[in-house]
N, C-alpha and C. Protein backbone atom coordinates (compact mmCIF):
# COMPACT_ATOMS: atom_id res chain seq x y z
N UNK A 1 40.75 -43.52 81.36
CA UNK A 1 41.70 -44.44 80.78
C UNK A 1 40.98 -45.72 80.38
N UNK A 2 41.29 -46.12 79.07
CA UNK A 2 40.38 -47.28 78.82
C UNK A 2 40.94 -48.46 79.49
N UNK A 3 39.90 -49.43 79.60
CA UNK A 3 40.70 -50.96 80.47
C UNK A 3 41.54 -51.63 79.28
N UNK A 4 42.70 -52.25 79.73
CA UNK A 4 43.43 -53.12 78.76
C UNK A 4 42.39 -54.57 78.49
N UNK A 5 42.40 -54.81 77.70
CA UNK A 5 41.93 -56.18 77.01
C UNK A 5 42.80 -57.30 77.41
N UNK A 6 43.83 -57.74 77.53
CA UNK A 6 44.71 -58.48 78.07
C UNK A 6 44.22 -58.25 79.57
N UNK A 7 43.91 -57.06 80.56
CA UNK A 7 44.37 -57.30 81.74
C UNK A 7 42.16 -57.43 82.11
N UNK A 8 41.65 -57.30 81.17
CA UNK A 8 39.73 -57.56 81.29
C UNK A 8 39.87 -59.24 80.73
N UNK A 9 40.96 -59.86 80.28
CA UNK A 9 40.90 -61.41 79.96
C UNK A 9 39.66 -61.84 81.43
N UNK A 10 39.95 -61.57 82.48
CA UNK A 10 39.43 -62.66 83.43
C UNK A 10 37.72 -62.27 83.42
N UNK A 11 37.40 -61.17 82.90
CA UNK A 11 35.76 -60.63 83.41
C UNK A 11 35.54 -60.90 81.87
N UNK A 12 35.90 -61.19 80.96
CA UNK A 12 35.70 -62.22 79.71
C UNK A 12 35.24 -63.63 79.67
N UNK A 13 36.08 -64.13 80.45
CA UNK A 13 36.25 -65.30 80.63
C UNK A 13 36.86 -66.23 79.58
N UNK A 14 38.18 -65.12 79.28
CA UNK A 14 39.30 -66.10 78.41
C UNK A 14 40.55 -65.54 78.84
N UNK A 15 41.93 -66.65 79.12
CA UNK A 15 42.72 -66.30 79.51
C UNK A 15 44.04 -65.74 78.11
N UNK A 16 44.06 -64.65 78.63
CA UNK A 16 45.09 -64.19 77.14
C UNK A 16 46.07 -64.32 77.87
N UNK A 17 46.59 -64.77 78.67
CA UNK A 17 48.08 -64.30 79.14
C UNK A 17 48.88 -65.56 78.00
N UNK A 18 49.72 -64.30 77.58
CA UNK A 18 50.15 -65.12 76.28
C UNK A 18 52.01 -65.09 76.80
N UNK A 19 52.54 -66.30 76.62
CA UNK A 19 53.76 -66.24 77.05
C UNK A 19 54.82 -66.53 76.17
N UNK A 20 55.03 -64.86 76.09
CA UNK A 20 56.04 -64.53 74.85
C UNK A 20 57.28 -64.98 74.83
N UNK A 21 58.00 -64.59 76.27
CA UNK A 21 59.11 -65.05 76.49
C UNK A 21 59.59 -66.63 76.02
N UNK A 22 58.84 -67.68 76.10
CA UNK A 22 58.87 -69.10 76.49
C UNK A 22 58.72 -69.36 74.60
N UNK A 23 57.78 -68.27 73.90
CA UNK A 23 57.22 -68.60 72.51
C UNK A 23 58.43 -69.07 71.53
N UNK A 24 59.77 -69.36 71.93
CA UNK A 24 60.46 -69.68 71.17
C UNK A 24 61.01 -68.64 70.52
N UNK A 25 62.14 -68.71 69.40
CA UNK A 25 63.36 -67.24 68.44
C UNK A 25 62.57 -66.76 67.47
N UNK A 26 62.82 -65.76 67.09
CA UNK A 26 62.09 -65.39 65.91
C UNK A 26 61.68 -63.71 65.62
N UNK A 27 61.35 -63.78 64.60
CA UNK A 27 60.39 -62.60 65.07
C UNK A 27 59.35 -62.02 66.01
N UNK A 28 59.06 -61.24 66.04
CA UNK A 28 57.88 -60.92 66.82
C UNK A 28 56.66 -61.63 66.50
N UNK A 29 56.50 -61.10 65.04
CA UNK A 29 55.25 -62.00 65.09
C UNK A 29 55.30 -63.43 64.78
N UNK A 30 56.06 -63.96 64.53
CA UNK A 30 56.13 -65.31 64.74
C UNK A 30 56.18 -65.97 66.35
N UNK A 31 57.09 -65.30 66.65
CA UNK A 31 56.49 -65.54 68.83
C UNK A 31 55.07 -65.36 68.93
N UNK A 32 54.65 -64.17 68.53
CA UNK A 32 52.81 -64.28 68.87
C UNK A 32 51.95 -64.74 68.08
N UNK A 33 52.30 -65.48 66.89
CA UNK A 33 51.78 -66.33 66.37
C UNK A 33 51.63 -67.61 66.86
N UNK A 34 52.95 -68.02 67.60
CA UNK A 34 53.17 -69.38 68.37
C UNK A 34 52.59 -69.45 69.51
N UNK A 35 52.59 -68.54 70.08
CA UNK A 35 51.90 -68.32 71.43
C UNK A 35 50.22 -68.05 71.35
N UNK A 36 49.73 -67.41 70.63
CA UNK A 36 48.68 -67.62 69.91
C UNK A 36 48.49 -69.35 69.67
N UNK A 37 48.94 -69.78 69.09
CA UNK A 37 48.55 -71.07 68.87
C UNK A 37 48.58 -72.14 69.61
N UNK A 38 49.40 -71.69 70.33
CA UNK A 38 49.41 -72.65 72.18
C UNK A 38 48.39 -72.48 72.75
N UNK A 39 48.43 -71.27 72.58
CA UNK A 39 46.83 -70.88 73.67
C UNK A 39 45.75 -71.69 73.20
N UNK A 40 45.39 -71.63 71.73
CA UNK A 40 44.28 -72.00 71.34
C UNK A 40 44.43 -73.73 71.53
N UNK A 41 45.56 -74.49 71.29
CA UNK A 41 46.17 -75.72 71.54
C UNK A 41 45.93 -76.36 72.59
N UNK A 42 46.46 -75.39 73.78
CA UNK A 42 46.59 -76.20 74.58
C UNK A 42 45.11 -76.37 75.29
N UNK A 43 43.67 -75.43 74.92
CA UNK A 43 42.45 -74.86 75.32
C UNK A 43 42.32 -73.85 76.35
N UNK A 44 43.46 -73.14 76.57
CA UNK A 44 43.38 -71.64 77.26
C UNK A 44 42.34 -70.72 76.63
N UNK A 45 42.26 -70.65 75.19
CA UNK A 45 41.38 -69.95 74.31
C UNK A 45 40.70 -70.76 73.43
N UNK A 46 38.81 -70.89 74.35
CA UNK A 46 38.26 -71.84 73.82
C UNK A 46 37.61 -71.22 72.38
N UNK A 47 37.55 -72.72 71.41
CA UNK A 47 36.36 -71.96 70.60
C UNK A 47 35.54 -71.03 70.85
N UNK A 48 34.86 -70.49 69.90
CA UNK A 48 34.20 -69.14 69.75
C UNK A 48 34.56 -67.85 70.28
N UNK A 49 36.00 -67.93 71.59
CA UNK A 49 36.16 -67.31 72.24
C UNK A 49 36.58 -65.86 71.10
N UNK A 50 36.14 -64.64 71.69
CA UNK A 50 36.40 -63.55 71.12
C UNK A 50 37.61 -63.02 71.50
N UNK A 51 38.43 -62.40 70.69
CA UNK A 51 39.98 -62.08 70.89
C UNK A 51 39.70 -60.26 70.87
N UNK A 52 40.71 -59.67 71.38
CA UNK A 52 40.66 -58.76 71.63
C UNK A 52 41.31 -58.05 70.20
N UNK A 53 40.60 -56.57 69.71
CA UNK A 53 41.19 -56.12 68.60
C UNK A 53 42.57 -55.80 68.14
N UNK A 54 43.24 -56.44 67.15
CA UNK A 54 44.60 -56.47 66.91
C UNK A 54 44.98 -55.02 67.40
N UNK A 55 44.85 -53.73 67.35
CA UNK A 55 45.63 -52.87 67.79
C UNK A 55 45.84 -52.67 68.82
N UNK A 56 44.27 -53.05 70.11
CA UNK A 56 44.49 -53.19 71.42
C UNK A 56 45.86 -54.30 71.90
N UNK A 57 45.67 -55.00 71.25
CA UNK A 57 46.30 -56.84 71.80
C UNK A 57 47.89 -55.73 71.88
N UNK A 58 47.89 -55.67 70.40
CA UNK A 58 49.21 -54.45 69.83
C UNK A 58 49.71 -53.46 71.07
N UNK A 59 48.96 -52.94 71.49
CA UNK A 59 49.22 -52.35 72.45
C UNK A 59 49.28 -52.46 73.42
N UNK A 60 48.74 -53.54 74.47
CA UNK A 60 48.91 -54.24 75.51
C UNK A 60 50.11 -55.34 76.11
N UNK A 61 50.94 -55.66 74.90
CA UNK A 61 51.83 -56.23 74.74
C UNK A 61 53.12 -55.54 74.07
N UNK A 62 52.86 -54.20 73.74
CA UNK A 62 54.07 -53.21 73.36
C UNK A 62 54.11 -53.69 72.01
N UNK A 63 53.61 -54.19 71.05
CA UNK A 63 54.22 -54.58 69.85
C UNK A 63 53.68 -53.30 68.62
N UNK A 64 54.04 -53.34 67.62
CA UNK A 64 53.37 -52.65 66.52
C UNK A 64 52.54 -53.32 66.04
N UNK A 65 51.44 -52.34 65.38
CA UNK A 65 49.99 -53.30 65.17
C UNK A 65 50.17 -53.72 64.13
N UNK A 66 51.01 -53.76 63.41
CA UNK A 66 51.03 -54.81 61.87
C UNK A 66 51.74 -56.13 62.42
N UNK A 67 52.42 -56.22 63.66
CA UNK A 67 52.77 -57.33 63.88
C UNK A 67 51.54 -58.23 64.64
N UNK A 68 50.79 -57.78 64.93
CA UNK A 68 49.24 -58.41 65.73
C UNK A 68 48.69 -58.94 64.67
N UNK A 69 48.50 -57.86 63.88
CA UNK A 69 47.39 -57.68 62.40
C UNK A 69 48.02 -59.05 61.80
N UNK A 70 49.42 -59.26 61.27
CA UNK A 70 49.94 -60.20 60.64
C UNK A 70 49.82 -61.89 61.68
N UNK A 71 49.74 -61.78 62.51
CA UNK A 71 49.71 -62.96 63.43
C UNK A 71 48.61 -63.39 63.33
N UNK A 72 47.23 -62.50 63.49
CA UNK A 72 45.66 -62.47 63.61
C UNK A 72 45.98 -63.74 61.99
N UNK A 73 46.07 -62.42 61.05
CA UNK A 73 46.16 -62.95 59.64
C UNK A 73 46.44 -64.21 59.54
N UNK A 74 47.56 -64.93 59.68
CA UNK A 74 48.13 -66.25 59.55
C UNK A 74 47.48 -67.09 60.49
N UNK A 75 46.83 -66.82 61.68
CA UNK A 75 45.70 -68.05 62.04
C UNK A 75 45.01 -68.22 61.60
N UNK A 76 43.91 -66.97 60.94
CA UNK A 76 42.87 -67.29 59.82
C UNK A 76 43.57 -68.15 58.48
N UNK A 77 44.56 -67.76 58.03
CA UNK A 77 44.87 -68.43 57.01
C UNK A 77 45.04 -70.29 57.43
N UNK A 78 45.44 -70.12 58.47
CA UNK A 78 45.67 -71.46 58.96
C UNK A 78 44.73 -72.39 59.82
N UNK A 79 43.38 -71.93 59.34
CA UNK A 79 41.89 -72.63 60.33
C UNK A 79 41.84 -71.83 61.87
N UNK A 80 42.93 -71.16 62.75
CA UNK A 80 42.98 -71.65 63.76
C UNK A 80 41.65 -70.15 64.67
N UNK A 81 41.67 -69.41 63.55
CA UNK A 81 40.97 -68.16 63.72
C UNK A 81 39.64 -67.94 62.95
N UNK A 82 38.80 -66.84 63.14
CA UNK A 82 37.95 -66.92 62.23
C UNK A 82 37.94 -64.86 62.23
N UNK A 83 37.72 -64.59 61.21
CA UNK A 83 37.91 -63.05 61.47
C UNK A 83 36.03 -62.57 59.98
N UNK A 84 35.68 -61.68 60.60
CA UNK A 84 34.88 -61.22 60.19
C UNK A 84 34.48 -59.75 60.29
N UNK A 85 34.26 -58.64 59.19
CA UNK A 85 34.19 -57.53 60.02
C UNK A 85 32.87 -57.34 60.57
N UNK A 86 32.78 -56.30 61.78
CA UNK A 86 32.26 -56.50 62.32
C UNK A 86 32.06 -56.86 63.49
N UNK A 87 32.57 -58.29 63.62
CA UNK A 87 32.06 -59.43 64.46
C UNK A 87 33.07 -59.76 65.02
N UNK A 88 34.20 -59.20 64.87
CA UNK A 88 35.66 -59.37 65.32
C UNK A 88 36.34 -60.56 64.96
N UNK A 89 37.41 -60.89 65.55
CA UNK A 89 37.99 -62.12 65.17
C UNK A 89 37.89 -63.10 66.80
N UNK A 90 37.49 -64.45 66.52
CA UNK A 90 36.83 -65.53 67.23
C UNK A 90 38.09 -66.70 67.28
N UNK A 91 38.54 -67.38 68.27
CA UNK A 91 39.02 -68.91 68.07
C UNK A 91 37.70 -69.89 66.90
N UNK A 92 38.43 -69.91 66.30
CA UNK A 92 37.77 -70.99 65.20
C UNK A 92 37.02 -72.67 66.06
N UNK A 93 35.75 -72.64 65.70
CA UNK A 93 34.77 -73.67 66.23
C UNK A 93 35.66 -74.65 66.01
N UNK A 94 36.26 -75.35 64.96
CA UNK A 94 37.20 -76.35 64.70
C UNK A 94 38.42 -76.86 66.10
N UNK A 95 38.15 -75.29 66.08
CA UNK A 95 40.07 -75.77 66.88
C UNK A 95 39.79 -76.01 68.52
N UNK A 96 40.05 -77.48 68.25
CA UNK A 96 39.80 -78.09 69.64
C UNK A 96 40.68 -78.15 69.92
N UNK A 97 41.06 -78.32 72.08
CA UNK A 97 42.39 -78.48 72.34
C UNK A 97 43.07 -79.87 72.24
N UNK A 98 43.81 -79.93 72.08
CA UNK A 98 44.46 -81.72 72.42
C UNK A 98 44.13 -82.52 73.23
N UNK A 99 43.86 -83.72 73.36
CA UNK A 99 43.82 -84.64 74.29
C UNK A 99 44.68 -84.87 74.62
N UNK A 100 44.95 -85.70 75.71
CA UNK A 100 46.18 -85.81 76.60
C UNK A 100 46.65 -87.86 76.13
């Protein structure tokens, strides 16, 4: 059985626990878009950090993988990601967390 990516977050050393429930109404992928962006926001998911492949994430969280794929998508579109093939998709060097 392969290991989940969500539940190998800690031997990574990035925390994915992404909290859907709390992510606000919407669609799906707009919740894991938001939650996605908290993470990276608040610095749960530091720069360079490597994200786990949209169909895994997809599947670790019960969703369909065009709703991952589309979430992935709209952070890159929006700085907050960096996606490359290959090389997977990364928290974007830019996206620092907030100061307090």
């Amino acid at each position: 059985m392969a290991e989940s990516w969500v539940n190998a977050a800690e031997e990574l050393g990035s925390d994915l626990h992404l909290e859907l429930e709390t992510a606000g109404t919407g669609s799906r992928r707009a919740v894991l878009t938001r939650a996605l962006r908290e993470a990276i926001h608040s610095g749960r998911l530091a720069p360079g950090t490597r994200l786990p492949p949209y169909r895994s994430l997809a599947a670790d969280l019960g969703l369909a993988r065009n709703t991952a794929a589309d979430a992935y998508a709209e952070l890159v579109a929006e700085g907050w990601l960096t996606a490359r093939q290959g090389s997977g998709t990364r928290v974007a060097r830019r996206a620092a967390p907030a100061t307090p």
